[in-house]
C-alpha atoms as a PDB file:
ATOM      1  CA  UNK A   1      81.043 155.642 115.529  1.00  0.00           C
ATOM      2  CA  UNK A   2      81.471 154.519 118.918  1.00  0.00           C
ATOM      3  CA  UNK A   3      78.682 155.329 121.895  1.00  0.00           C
ATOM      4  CA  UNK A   4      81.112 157.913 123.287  1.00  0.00           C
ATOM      5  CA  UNK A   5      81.636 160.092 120.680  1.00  0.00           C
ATOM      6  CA  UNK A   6      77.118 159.799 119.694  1.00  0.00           C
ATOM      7  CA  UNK A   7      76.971 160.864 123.200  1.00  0.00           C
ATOM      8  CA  UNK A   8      79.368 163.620 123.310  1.00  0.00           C
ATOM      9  CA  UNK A   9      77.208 164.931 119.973  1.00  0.00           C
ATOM     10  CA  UNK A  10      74.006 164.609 121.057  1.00  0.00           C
ATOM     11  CA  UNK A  11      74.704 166.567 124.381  1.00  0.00           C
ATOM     12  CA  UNK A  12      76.435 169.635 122.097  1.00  0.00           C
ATOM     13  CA  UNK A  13      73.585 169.004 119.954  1.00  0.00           C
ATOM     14  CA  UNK A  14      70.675 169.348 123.040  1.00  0.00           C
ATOM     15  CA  UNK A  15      72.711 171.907 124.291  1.00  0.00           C
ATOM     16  CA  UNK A  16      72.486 174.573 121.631  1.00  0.00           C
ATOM     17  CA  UNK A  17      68.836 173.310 121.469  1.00  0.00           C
ATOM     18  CA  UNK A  18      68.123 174.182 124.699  1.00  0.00           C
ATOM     19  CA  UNK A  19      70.743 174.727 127.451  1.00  0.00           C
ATOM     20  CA  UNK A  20      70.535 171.032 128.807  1.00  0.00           C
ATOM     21  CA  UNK A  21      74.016 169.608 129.319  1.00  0.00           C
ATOM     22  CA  UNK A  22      74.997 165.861 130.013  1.00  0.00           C
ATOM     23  CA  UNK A  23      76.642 165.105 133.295  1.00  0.00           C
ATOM     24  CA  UNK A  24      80.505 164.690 133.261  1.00  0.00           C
ATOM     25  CA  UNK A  25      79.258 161.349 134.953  1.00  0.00           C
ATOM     26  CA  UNK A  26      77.851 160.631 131.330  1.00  0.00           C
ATOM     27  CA  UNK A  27      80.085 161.968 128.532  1.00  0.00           C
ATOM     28  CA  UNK A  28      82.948 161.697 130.809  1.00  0.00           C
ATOM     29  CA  UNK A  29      82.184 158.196 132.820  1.00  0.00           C
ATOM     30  CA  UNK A  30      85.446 155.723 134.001  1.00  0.00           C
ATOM     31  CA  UNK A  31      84.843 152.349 132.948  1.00  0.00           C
ATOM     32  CA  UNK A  32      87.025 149.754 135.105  1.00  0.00           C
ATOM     33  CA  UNK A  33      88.089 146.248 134.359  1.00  0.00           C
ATOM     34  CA  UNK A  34      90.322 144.402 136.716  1.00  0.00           C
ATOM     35  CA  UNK A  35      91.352 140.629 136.833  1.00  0.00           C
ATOM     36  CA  UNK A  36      93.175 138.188 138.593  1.00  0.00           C
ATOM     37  CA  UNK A  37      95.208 135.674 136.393  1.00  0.00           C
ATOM     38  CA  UNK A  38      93.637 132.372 136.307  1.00  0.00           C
ATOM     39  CA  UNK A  39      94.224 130.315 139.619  1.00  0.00           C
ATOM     40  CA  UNK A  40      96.536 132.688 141.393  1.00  0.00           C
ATOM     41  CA  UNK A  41      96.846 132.547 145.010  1.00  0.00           C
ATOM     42  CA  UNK A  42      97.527 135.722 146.327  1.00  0.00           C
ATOM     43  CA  UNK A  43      97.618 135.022 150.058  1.00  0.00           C
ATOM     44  CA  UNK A  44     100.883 134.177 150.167  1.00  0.00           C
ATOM     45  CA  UNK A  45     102.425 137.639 148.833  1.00  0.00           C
ATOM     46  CA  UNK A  46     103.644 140.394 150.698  1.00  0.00           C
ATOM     47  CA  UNK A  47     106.072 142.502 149.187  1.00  0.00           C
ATOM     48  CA  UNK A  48     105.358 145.123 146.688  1.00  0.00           C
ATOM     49  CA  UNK A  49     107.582 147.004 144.165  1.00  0.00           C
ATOM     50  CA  UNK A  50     106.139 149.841 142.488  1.00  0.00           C
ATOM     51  CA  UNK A  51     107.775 151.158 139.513  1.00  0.00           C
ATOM     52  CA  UNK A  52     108.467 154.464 139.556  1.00  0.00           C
ATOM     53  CA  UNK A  53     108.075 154.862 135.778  1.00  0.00           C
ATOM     54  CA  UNK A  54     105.145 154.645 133.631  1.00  0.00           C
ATOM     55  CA  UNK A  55     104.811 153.666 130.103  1.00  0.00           C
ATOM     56  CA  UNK A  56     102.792 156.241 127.668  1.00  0.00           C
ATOM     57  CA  UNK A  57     101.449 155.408 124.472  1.00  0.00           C
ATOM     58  CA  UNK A  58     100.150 158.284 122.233  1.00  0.00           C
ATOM     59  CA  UNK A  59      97.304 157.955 119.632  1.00  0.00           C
ATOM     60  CA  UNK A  60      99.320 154.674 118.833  1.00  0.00           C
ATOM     61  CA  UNK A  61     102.753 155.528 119.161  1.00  0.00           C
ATOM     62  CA  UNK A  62     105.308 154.185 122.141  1.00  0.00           C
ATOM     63  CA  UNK A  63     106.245 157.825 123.865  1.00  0.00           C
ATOM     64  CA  UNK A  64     109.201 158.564 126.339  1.00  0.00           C
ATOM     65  CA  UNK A  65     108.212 157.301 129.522  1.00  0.00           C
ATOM     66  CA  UNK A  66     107.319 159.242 132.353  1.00  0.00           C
ATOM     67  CA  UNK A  67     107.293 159.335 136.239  1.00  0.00           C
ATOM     68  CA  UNK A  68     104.186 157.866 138.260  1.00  0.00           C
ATOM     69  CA  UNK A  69     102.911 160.753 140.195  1.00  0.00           C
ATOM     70  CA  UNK A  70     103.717 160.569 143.235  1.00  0.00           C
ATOM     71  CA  UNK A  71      99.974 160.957 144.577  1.00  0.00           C
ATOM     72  CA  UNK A  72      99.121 157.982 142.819  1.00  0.00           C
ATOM     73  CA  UNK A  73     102.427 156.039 143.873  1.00  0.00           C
ATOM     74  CA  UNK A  74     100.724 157.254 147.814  1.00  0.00           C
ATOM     75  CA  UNK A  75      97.404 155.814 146.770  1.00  0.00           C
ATOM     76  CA  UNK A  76      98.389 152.231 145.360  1.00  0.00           C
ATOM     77  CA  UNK A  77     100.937 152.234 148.183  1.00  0.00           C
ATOM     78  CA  UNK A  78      97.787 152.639 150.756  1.00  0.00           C
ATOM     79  CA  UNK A  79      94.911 150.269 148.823  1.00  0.00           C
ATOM     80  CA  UNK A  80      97.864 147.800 148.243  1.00  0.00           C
ATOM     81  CA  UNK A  81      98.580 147.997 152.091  1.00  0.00           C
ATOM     82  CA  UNK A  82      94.982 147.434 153.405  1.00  0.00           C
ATOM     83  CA  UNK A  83      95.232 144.194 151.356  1.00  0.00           C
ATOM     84  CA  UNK A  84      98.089 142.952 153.466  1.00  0.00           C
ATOM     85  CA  UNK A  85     101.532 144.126 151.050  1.00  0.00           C
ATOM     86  CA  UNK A  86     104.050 146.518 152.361  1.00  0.00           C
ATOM     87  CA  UNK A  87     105.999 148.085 149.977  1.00  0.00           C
ATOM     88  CA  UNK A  88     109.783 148.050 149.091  1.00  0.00           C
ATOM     89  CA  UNK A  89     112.368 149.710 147.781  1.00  0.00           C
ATOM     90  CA  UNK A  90     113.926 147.498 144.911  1.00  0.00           C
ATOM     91  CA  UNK A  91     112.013 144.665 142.809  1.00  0.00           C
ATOM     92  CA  UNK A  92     114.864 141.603 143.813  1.00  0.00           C
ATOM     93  CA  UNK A  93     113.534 142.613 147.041  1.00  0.00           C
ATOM     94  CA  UNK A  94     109.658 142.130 146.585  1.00  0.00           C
ATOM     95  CA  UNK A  95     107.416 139.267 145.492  1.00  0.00           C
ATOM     96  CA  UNK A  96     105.481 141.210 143.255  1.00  0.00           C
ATOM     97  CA  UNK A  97     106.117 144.358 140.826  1.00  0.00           C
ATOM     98  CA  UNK A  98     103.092 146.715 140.039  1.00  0.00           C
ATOM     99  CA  UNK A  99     103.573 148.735 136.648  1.00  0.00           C
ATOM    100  CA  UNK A 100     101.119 151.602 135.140  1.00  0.00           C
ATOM    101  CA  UNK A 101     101.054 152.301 131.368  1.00  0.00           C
ATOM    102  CA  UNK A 102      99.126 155.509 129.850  1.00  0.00           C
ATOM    103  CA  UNK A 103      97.453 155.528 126.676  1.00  0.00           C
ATOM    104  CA  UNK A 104      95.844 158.933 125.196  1.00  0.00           C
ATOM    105  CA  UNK A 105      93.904 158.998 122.165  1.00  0.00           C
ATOM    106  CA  UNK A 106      92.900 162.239 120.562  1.00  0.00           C
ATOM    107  CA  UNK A 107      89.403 161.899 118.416  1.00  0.00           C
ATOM    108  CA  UNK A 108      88.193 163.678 115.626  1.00  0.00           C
ATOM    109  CA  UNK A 109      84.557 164.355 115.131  1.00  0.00           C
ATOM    110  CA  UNK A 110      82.852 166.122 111.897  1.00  0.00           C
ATOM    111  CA  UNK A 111      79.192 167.202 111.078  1.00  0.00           C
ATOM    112  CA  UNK A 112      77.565 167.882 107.677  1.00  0.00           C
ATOM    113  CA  UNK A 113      74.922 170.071 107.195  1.00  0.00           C
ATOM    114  CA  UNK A 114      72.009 170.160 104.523  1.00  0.00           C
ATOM    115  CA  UNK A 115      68.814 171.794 104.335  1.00  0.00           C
ATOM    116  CA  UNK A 116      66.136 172.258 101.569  1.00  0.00           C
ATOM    117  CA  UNK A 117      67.216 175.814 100.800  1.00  0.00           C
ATOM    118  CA  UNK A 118      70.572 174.425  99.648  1.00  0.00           C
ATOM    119  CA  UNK A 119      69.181 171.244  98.130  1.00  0.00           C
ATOM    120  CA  UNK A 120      70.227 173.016  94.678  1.00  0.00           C
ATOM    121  CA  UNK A 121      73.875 173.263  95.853  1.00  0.00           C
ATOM    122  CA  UNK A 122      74.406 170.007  97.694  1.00  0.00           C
ATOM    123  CA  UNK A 123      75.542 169.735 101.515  1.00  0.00           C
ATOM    124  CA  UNK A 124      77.327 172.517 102.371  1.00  0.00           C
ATOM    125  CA  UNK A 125      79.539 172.465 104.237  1.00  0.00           C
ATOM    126  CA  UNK A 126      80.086 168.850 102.544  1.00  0.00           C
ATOM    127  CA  UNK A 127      81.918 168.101 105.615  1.00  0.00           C
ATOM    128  CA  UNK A 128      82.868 170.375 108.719  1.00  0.00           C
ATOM    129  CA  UNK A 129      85.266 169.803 110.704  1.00  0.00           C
ATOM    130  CA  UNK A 130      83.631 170.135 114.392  1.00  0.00           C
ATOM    131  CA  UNK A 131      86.729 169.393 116.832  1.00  0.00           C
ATOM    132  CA  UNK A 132      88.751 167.023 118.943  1.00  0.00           C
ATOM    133  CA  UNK A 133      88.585 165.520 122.491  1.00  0.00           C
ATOM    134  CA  UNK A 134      91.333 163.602 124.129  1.00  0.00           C
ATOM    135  CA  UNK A 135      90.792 160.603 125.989  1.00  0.00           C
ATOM    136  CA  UNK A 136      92.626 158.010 127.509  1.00  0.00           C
ATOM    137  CA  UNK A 137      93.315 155.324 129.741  1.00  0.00           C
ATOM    138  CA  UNK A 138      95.671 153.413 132.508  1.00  0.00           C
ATOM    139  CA  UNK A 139      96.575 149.599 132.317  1.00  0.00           C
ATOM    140  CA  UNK A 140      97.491 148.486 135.326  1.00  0.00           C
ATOM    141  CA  UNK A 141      99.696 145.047 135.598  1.00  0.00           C
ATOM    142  CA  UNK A 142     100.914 142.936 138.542  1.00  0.00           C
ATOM    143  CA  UNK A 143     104.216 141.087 137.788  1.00  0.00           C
ATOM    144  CA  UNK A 144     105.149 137.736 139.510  1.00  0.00           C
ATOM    145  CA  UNK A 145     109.027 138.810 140.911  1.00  0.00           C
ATOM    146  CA  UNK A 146     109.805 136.001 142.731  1.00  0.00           C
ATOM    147  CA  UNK A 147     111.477 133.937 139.639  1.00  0.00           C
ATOM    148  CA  UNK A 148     113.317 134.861 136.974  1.00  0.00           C
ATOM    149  CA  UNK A 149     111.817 134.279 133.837  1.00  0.00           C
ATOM    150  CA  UNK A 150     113.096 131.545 131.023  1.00  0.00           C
ATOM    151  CA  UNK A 151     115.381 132.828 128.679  1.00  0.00           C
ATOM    152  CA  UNK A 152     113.552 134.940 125.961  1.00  0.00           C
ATOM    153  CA  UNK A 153     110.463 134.366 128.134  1.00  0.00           C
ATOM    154  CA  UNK A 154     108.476 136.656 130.206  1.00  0.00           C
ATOM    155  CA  UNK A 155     107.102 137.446 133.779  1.00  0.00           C
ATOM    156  CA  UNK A 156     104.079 135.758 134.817  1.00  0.00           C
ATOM    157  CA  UNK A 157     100.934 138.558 134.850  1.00  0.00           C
ATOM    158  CA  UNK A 158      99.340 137.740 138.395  1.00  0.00           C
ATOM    159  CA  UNK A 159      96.928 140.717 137.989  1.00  0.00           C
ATOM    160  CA  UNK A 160      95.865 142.853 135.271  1.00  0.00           C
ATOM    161  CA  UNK A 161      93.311 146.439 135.658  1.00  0.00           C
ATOM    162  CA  UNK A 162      92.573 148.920 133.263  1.00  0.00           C
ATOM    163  CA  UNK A 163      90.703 152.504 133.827  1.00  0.00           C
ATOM    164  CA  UNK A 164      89.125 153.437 130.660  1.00  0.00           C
ATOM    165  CA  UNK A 165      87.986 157.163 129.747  1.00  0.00           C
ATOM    166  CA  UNK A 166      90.278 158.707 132.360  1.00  0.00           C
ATOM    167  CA  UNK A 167      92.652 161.613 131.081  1.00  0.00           C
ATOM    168  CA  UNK A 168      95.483 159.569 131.725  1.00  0.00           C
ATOM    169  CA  UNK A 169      98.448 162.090 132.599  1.00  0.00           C
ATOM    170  CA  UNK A 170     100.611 163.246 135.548  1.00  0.00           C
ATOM    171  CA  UNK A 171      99.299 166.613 136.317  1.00  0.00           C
ATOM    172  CA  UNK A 172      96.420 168.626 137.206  1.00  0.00           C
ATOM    173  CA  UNK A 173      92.791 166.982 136.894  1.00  0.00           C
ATOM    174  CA  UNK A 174      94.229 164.311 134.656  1.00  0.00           C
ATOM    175  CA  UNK A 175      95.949 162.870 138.194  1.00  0.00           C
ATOM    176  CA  UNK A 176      92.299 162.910 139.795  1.00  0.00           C
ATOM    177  CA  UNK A 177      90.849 160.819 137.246  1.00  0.00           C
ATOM    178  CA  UNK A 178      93.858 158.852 137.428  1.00  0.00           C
ATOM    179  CA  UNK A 179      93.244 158.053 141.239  1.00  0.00           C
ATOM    180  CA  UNK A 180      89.822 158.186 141.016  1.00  0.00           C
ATOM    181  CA  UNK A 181      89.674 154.827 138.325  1.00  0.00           C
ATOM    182  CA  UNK A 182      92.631 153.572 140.747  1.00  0.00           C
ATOM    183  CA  UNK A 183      90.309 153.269 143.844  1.00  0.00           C
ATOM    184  CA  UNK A 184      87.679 151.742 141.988  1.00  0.00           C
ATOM    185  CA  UNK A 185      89.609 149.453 140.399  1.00  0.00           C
ATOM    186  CA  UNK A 186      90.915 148.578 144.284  1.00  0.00           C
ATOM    187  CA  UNK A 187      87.540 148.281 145.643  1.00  0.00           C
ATOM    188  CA  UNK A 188      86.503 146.121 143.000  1.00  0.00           C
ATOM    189  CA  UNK A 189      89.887 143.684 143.279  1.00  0.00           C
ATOM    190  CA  UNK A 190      89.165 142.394 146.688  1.00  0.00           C
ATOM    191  CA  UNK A 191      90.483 138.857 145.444  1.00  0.00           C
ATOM    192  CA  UNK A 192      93.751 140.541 145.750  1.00  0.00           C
ATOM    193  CA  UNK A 193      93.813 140.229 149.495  1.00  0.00           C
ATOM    194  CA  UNK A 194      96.933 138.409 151.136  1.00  0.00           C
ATOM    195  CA  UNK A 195      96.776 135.911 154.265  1.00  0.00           C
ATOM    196  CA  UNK A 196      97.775 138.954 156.529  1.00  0.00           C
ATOM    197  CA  UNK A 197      94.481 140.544 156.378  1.00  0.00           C
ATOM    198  CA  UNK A 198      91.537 138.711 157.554  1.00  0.00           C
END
């Protein structure tokens, strides 16, 4: 069982106990990973596509895509800026392509019950079924656009970030956490800066 889902029990658990409740900050905590492909130079880039289009990924299964919000097209337009890109319209016009993909994951948890009283009769419930939180994350990739690949081949990855435990989605509070793990995956991608900004 993985330390989420043991700390998402034990704070129901102390919480029919005795009222205490774990901080969102705890049970529902963004964990960020961002990375720069080995040796790129990113000082000499400047022009940034972002796709409009985000892939989504369901408990597994490839789902239709969807559209990029456009808060969070605003937001990576704006961190993307301060690090010296300015954004355009088509990829054959940029040096760089940045694509999001979604994954959601909806978890199961259970609890069995025994006491001495029912020793005679086994567990019982054997197993109860106790409910289901979704999570999910956002992958975050920066293409190299300014050569075509090799036949059959692909683009080179100059960039890759990833929010984990964010409700990845395009509405409501999902979007928040969405933007929220976007700026601090920007703050913590400073290599990312171009020779524009000093």
């Amino acid at each position: 069982m993985d330390t989420r889902r043991w700390l998402l029990l034990a704070a129901i658990a102390a919480q029919g106990c005795g009222g205490y409740y774990a901080p969102d900050s705890v049970t529902f905590g963004t964990v960020i990973y961002t990375q720069a492909g080995p040796g790129v130079d990113f000082k000499p880039l400047r022009k940034l596509f972002i796709d409009p289009t985000a892939d989504v990924f369901k408990d597994g299964t490839q789902q239709p895509s969807v559209a990029v919000p456009s808060s969070t097209v605003m937001l990576i337009n704006s961190r993307m800026a301060a690090y010296g890109y300015t954004s355009v319209g088509t990829p054959d016009a940029a040096d760089v392509g940045v694509r999001l993909t979604f994954f959601n994951n909806t978890v199961s948890y259970y609890y069995s019950y025994c006491s001495i009283y029912w020793s005679y009769y086994g567990c019982y419930p054997y197993w109860g079924y106790a409910g289901s939180y979704s999570t999910g994350s956002v992958a975050q990739q920066m293409l190299d656009l300014r050569t075509n690949p090799p036949p059959g081949g692909s683009r080179t990855v100059l960039w890759l970030s990833a929010a984990y435990a964010v409700k990845a989605g395009t509405s409501g509070d999902a979007v928040n956490n969405l933007n929220n793990g976007l700026n601090q995956i920007f703050d913590q991608s400073t290599f990312l800066k171009t020779s524009a900004v000093q």
